[in-house]
C-alpha atoms as a PDB file:
ATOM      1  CA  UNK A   1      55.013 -57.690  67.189  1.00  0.00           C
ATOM      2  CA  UNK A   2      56.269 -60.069  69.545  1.00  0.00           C
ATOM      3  CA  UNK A   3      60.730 -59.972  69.960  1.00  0.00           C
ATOM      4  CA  UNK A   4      61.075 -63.400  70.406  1.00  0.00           C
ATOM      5  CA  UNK A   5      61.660 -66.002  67.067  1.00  0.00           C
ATOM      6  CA  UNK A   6      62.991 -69.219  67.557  1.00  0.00           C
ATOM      7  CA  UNK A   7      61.435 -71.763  65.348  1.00  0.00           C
ATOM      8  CA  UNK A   8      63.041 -75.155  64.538  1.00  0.00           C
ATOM      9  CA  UNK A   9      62.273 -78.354  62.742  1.00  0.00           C
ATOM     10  CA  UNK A  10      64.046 -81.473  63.588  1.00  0.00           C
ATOM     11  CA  UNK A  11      64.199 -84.037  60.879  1.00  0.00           C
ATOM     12  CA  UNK A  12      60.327 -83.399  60.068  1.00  0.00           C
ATOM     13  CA  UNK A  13      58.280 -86.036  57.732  1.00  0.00           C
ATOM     14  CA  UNK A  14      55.140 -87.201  56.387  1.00  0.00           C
ATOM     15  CA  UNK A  15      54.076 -89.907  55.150  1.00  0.00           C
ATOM     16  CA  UNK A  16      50.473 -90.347  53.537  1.00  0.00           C
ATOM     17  CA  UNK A  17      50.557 -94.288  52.660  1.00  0.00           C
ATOM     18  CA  UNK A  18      53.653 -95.091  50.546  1.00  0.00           C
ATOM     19  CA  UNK A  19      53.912 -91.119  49.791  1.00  0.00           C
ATOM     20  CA  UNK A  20      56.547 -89.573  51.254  1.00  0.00           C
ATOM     21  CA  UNK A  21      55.127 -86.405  50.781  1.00  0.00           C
ATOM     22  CA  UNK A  22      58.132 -84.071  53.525  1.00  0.00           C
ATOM     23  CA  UNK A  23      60.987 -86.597  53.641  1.00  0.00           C
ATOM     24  CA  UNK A  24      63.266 -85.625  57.256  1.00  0.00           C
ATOM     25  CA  UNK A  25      63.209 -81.613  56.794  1.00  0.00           C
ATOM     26  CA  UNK A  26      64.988 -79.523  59.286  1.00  0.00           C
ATOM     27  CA  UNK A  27      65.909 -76.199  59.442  1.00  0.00           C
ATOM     28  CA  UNK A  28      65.274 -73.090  61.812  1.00  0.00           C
ATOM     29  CA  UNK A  29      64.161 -69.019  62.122  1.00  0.00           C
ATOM     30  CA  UNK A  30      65.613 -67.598  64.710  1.00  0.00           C
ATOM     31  CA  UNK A  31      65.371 -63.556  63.569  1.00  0.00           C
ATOM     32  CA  UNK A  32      62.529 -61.719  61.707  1.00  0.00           C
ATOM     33  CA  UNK A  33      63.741 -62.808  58.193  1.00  0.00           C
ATOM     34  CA  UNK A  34      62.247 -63.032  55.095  1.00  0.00           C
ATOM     35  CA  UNK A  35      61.893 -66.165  53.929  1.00  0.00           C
ATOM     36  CA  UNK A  36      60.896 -67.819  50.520  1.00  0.00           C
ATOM     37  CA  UNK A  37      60.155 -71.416  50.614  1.00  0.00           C
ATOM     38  CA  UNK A  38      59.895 -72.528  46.825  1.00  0.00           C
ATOM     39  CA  UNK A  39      59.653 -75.983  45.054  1.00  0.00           C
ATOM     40  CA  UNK A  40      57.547 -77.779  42.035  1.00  0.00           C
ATOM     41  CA  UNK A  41      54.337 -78.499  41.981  1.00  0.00           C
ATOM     42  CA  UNK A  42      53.761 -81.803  44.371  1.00  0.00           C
ATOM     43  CA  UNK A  43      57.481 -80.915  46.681  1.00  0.00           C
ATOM     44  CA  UNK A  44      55.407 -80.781  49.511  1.00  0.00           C
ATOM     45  CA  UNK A  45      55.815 -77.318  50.579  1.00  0.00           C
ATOM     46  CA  UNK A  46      51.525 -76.905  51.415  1.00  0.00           C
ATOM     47  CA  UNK A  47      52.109 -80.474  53.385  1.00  0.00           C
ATOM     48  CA  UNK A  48      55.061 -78.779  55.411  1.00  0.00           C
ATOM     49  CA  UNK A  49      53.350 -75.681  56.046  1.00  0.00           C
ATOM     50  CA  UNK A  50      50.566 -77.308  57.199  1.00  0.00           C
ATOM     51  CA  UNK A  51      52.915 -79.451  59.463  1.00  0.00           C
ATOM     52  CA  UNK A  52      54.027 -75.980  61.023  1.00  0.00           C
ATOM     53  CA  UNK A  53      50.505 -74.513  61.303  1.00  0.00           C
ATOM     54  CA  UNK A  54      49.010 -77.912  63.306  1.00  0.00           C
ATOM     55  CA  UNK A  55      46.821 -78.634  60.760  1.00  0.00           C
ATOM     56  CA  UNK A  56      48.398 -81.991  60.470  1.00  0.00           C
ATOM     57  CA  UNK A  57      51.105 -83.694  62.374  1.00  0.00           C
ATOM     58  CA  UNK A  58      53.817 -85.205  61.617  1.00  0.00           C
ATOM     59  CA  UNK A  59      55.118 -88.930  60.892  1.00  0.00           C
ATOM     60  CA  UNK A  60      58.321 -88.521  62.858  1.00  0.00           C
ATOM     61  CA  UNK A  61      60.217 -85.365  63.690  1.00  0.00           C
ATOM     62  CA  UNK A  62      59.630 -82.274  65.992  1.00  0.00           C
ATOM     63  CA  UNK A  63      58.792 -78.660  65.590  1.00  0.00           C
ATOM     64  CA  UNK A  64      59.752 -76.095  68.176  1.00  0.00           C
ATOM     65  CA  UNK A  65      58.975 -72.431  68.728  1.00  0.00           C
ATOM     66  CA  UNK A  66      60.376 -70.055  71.533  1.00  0.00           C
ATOM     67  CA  UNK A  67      61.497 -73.551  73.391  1.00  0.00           C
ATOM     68  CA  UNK A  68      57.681 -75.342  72.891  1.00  0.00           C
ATOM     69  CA  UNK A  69      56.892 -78.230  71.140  1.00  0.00           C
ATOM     70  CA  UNK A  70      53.753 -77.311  68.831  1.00  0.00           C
ATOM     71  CA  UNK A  71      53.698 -80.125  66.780  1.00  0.00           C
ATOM     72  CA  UNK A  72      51.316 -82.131  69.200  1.00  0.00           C
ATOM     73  CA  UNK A  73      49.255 -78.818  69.127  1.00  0.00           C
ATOM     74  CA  UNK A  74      45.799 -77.915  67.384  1.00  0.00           C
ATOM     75  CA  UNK A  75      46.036 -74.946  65.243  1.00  0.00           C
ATOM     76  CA  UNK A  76      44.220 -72.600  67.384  1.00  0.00           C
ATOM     77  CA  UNK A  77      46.805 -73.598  70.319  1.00  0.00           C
ATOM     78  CA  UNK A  78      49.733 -73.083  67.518  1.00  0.00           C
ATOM     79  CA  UNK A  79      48.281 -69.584  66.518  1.00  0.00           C
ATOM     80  CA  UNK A  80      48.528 -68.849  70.339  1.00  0.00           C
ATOM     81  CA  UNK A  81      52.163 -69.965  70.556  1.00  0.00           C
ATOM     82  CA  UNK A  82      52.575 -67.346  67.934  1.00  0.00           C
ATOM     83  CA  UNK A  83      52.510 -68.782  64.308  1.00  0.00           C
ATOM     84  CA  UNK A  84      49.785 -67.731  61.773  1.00  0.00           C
ATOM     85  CA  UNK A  85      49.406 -68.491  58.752  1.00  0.00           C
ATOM     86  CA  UNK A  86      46.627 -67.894  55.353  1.00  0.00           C
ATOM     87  CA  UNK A  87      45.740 -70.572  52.542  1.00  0.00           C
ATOM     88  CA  UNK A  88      45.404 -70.448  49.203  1.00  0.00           C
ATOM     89  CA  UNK A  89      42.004 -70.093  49.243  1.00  0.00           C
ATOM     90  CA  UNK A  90      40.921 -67.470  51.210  1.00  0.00           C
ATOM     91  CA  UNK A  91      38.536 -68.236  53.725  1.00  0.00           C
ATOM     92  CA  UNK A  92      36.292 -65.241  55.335  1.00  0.00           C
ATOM     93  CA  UNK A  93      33.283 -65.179  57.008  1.00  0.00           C
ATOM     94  CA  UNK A  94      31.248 -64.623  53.895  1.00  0.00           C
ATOM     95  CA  UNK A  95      28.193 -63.557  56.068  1.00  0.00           C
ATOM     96  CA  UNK A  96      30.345 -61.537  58.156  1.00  0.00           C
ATOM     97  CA  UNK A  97      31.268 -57.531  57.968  1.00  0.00           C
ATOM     98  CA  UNK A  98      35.328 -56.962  57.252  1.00  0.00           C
ATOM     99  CA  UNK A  99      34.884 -55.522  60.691  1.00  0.00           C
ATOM    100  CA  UNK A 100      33.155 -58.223  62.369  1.00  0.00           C
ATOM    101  CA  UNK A 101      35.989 -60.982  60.599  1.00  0.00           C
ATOM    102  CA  UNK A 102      38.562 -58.689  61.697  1.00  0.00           C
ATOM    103  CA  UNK A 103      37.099 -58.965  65.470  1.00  0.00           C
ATOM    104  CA  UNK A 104      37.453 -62.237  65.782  1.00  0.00           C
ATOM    105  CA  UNK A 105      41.012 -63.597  65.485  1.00  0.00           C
ATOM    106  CA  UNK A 106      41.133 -59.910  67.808  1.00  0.00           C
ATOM    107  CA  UNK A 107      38.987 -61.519  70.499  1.00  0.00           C
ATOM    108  CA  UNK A 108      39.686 -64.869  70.383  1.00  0.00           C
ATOM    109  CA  UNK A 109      43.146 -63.852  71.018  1.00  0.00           C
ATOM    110  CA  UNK A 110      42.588 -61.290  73.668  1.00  0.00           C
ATOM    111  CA  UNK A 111      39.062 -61.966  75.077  1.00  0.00           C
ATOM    112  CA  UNK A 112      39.420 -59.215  77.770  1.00  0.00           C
ATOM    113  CA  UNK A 113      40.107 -56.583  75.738  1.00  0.00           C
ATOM    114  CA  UNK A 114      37.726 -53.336  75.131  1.00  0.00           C
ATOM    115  CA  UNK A 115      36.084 -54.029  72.161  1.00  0.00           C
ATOM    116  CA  UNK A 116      36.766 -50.289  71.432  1.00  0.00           C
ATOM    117  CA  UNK A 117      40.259 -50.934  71.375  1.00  0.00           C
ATOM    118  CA  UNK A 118      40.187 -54.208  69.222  1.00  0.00           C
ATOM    119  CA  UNK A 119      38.353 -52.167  66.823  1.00  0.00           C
ATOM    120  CA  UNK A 120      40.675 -49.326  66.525  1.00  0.00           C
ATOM    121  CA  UNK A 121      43.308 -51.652  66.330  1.00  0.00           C
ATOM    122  CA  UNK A 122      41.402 -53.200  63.694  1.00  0.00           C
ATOM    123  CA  UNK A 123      40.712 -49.785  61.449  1.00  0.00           C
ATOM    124  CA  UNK A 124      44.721 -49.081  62.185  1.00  0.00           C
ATOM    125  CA  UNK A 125      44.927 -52.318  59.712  1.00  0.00           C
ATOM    126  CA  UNK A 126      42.524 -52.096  57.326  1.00  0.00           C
ATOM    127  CA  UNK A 127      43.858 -48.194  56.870  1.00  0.00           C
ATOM    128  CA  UNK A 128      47.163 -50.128  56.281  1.00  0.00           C
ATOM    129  CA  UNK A 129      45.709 -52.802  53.814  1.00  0.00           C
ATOM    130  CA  UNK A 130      43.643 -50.304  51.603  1.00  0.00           C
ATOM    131  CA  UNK A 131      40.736 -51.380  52.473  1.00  0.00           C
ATOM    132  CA  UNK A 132      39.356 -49.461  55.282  1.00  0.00           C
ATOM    133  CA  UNK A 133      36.587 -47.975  52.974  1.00  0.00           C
ATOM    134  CA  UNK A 134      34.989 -51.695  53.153  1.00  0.00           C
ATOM    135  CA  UNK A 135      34.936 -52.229  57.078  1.00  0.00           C
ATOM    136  CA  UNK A 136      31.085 -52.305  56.933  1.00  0.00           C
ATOM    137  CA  UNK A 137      30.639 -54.310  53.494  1.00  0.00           C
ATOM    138  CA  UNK A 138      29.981 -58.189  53.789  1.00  0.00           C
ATOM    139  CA  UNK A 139      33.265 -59.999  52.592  1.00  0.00           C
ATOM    140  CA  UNK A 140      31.246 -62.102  50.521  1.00  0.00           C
ATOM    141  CA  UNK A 141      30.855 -58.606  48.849  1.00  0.00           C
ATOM    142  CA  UNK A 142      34.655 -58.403  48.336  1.00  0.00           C
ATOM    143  CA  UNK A 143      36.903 -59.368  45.500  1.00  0.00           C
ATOM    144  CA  UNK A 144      39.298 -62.142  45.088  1.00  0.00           C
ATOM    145  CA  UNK A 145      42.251 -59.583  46.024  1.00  0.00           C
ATOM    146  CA  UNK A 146      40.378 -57.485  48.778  1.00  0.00           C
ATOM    147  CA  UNK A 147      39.457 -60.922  50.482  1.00  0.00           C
ATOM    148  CA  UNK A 148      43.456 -61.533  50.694  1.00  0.00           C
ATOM    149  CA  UNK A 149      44.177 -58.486  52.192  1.00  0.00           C
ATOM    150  CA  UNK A 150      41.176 -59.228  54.539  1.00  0.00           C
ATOM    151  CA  UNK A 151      43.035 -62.077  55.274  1.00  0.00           C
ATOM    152  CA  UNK A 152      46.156 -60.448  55.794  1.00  0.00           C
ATOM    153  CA  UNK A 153      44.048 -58.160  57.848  1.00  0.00           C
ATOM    154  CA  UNK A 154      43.129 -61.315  60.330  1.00  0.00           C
ATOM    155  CA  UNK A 155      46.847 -62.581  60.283  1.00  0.00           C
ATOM    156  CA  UNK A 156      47.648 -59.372  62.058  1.00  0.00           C
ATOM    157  CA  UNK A 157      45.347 -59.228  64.610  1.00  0.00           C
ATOM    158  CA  UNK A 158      46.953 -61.904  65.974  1.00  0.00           C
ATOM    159  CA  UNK A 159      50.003 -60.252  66.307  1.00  0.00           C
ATOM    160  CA  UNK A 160      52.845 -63.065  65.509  1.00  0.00           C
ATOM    161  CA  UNK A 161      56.039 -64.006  65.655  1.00  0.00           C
ATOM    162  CA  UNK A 162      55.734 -66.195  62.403  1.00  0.00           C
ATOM    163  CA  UNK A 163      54.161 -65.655  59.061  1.00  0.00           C
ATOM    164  CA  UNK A 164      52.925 -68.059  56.604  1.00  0.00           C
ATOM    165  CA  UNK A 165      52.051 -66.222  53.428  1.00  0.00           C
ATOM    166  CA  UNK A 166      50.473 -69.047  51.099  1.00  0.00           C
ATOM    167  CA  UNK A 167      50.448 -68.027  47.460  1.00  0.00           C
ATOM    168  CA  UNK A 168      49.505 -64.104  48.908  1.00  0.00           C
ATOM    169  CA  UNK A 169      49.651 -62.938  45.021  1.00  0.00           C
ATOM    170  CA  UNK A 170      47.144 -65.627  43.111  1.00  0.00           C
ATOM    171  CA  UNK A 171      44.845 -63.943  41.609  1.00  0.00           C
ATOM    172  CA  UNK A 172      45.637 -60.559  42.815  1.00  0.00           C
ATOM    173  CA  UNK A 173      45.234 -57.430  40.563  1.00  0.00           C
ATOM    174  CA  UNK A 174      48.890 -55.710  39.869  1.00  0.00           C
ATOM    175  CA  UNK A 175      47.147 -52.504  42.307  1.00  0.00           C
ATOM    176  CA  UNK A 176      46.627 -54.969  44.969  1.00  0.00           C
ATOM    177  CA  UNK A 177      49.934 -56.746  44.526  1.00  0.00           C
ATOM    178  CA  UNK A 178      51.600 -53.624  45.561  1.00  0.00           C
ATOM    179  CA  UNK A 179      49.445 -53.594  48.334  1.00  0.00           C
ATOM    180  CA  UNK A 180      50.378 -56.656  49.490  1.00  0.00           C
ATOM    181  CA  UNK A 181      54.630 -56.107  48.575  1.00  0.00           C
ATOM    182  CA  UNK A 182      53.832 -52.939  51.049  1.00  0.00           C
ATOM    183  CA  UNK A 183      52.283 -55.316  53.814  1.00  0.00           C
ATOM    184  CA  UNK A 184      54.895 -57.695  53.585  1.00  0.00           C
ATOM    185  CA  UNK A 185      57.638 -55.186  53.916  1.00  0.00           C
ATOM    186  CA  UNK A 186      56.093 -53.356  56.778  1.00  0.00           C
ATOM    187  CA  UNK A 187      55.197 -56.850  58.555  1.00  0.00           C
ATOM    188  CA  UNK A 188      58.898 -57.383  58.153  1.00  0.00           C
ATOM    189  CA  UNK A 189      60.184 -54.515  59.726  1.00  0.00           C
ATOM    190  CA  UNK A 190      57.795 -54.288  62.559  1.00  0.00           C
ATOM    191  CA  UNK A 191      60.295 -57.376  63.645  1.00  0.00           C
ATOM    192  CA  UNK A 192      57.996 -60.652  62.244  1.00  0.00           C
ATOM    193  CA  UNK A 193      59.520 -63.618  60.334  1.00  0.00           C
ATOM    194  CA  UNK A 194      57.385 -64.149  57.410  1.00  0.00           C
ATOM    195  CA  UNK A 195      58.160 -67.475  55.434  1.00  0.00           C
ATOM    196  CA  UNK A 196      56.605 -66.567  51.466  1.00  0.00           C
ATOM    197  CA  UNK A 197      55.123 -69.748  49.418  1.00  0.00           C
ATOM    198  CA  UNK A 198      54.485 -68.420  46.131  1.00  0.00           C
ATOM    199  CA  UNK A 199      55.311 -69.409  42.555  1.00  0.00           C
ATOM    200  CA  UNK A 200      55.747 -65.746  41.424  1.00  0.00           C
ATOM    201  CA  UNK A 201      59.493 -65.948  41.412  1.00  0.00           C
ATOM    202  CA  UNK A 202      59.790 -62.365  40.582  1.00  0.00           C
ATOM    203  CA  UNK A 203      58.038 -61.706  43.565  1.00  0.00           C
ATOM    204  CA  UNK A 204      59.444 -64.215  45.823  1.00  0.00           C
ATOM    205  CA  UNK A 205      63.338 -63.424  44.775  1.00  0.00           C
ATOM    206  CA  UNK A 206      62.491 -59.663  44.764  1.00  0.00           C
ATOM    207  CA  UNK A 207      61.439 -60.046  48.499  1.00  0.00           C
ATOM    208  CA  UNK A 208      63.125 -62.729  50.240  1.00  0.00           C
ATOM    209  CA  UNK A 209      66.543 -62.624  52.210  1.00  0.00           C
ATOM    210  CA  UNK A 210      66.730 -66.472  52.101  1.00  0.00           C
ATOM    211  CA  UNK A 211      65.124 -69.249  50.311  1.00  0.00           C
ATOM    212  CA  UNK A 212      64.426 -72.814  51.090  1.00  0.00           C
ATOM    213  CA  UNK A 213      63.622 -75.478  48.486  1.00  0.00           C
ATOM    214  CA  UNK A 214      62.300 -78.392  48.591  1.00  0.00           C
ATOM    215  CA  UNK A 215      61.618 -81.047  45.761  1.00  0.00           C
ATOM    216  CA  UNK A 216      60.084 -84.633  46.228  1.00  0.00           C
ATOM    217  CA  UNK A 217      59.532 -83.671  49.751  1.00  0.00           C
ATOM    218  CA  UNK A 218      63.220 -83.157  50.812  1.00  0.00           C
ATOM    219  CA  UNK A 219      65.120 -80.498  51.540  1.00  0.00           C
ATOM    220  CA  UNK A 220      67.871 -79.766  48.689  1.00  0.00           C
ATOM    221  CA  UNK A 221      68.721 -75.885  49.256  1.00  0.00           C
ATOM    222  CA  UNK A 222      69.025 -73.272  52.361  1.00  0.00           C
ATOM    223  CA  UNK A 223      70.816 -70.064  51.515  1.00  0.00           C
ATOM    224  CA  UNK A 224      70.804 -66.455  50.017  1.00  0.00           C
ATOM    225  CA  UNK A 225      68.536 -66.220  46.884  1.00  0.00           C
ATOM    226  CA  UNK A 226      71.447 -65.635  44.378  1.00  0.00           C
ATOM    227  CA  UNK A 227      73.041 -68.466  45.655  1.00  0.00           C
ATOM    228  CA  UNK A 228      70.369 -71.039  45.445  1.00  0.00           C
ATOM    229  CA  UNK A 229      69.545 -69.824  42.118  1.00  0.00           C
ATOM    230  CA  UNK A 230      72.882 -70.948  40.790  1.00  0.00           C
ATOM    231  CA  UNK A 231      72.943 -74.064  42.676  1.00  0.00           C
ATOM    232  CA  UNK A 232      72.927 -77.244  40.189  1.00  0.00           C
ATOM    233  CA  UNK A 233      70.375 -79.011  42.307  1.00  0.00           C
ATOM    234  CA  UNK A 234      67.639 -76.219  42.206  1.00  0.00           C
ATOM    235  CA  UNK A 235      68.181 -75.652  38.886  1.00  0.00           C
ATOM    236  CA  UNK A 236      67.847 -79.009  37.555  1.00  0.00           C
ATOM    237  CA  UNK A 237      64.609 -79.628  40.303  1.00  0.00           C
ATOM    238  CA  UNK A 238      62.899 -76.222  39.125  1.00  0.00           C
ATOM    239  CA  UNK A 239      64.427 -72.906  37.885  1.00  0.00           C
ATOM    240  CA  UNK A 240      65.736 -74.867  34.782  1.00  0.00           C
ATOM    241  CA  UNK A 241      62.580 -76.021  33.643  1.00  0.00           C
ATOM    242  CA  UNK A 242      60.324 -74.760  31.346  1.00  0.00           C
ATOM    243  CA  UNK A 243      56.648 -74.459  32.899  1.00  0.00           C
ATOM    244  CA  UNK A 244      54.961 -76.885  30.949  1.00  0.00           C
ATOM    245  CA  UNK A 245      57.300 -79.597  31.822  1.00  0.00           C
END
């Protein structure tokens, strides 16, 4: 895993008509931490993360990693600079092998490596996932939870400095869930920030170091977990509700 983690946003929005859907976020990474970023349903936290990932770009507002500006960047150029990322909805190459979807972030990446060593890497992962007993299968073949390791999987043959784990447990058998609690841990210590978007809060304050909230697009917490759960604002914006609220 790459040493180096520096990313910053500066005063980040978006605006989507009269919705201001991230309202002037900033905050920065700058070690491999653990990182939950939590919020209601509409606080823009999939809008901010696809800010980060290039997928859209921002209103106003800058986002740095390692010292370059990627917010001017297409994702593929963003995954290069070192920040990957999965969705909610998993999305493998249905007509694809596991091995064949796991070869492609691999070359795409590192087009003059040996095949032979992209796929050993890529056995070395799926070992780690669980799921090396499906490298030959179609992923259209695959369940809801073996298609998120599979993406996990991908993530890693990309080998980044950031992680953006969207909603990694939806759907996901308890088995699997462990699975993925073991990825995320091991991810962690090989020395990668990972920044967890999930609204398992069992999960995310079982895992994370840190947490960042955000509610109506803005940013109203940054801190250790026990001490945004007490904080008035967070409560009142989300942990005090009840879910059908």
């Amino acid at each position: 895993m790459s040493s180096a983690i520096h990313l910053e946003l500066n005063n980040v929005s978006k605006r989507f008509g009269g919705n201001q859907a991230v309202d002037h976020v900033s905050f920065s990474v700058t070690k491999p931490e653990l990182i939950g970023l939590i919020g209601p349903n509409g606080a823009g936290k999939t809008t901010l993360t696809n800010l980060m990932s290039g997928m859209l770009k921002p209103s106003s507002g800058t986002i740095y990693l390692n010292g370059r500006r990627i917010d001017g960047l297409a994702p593929y150029d963003v995954t290069r600079a070192g920040l990957g990322r999965t969705f909610q909805i998993t999305r493998a190459l249905s007509r694809m092998t596991v091995m064949e979807n796991m070869m492609v972030p691999g070359l795409a990446l590192h087009p003059g490596m040996q095949q032979a060593e992209l796929e050993e890497r890529a056995h070395e992962i799926l070992d780690l996932l669980t799921i090396d007993h499906l490298t030959y299968e179609y992923s259209r073949a695959l369940s809801g939870g073996q298609r998120k390791l599979l993406e996990l999987g991908r993530l890693l043959m990309l080998d980044p400095a950031v992680v953006i784990l969207d909603e990694p447990f939806a759907g996901v058998h308890p088995r699997l869930q462990e699975t993925i609690y073991g990825y995320i841990h091991r991810v962690h210590d090989d020395g990668t920030a990972i920044i967890l978007i999930s609204h398992d809060m069992g999960a995310v304050f079982e895992l994370s170091e840190r947490l960042i909230v955000l509610n109506y697009g803005a940013l109203i917490a940054d801190g250790a977990p026990q001490q945004v759960k007490n904080d008035p604002a967070v409560i009142d914006a989300y942990l005090g509700h009840d879910e059908d609220d």
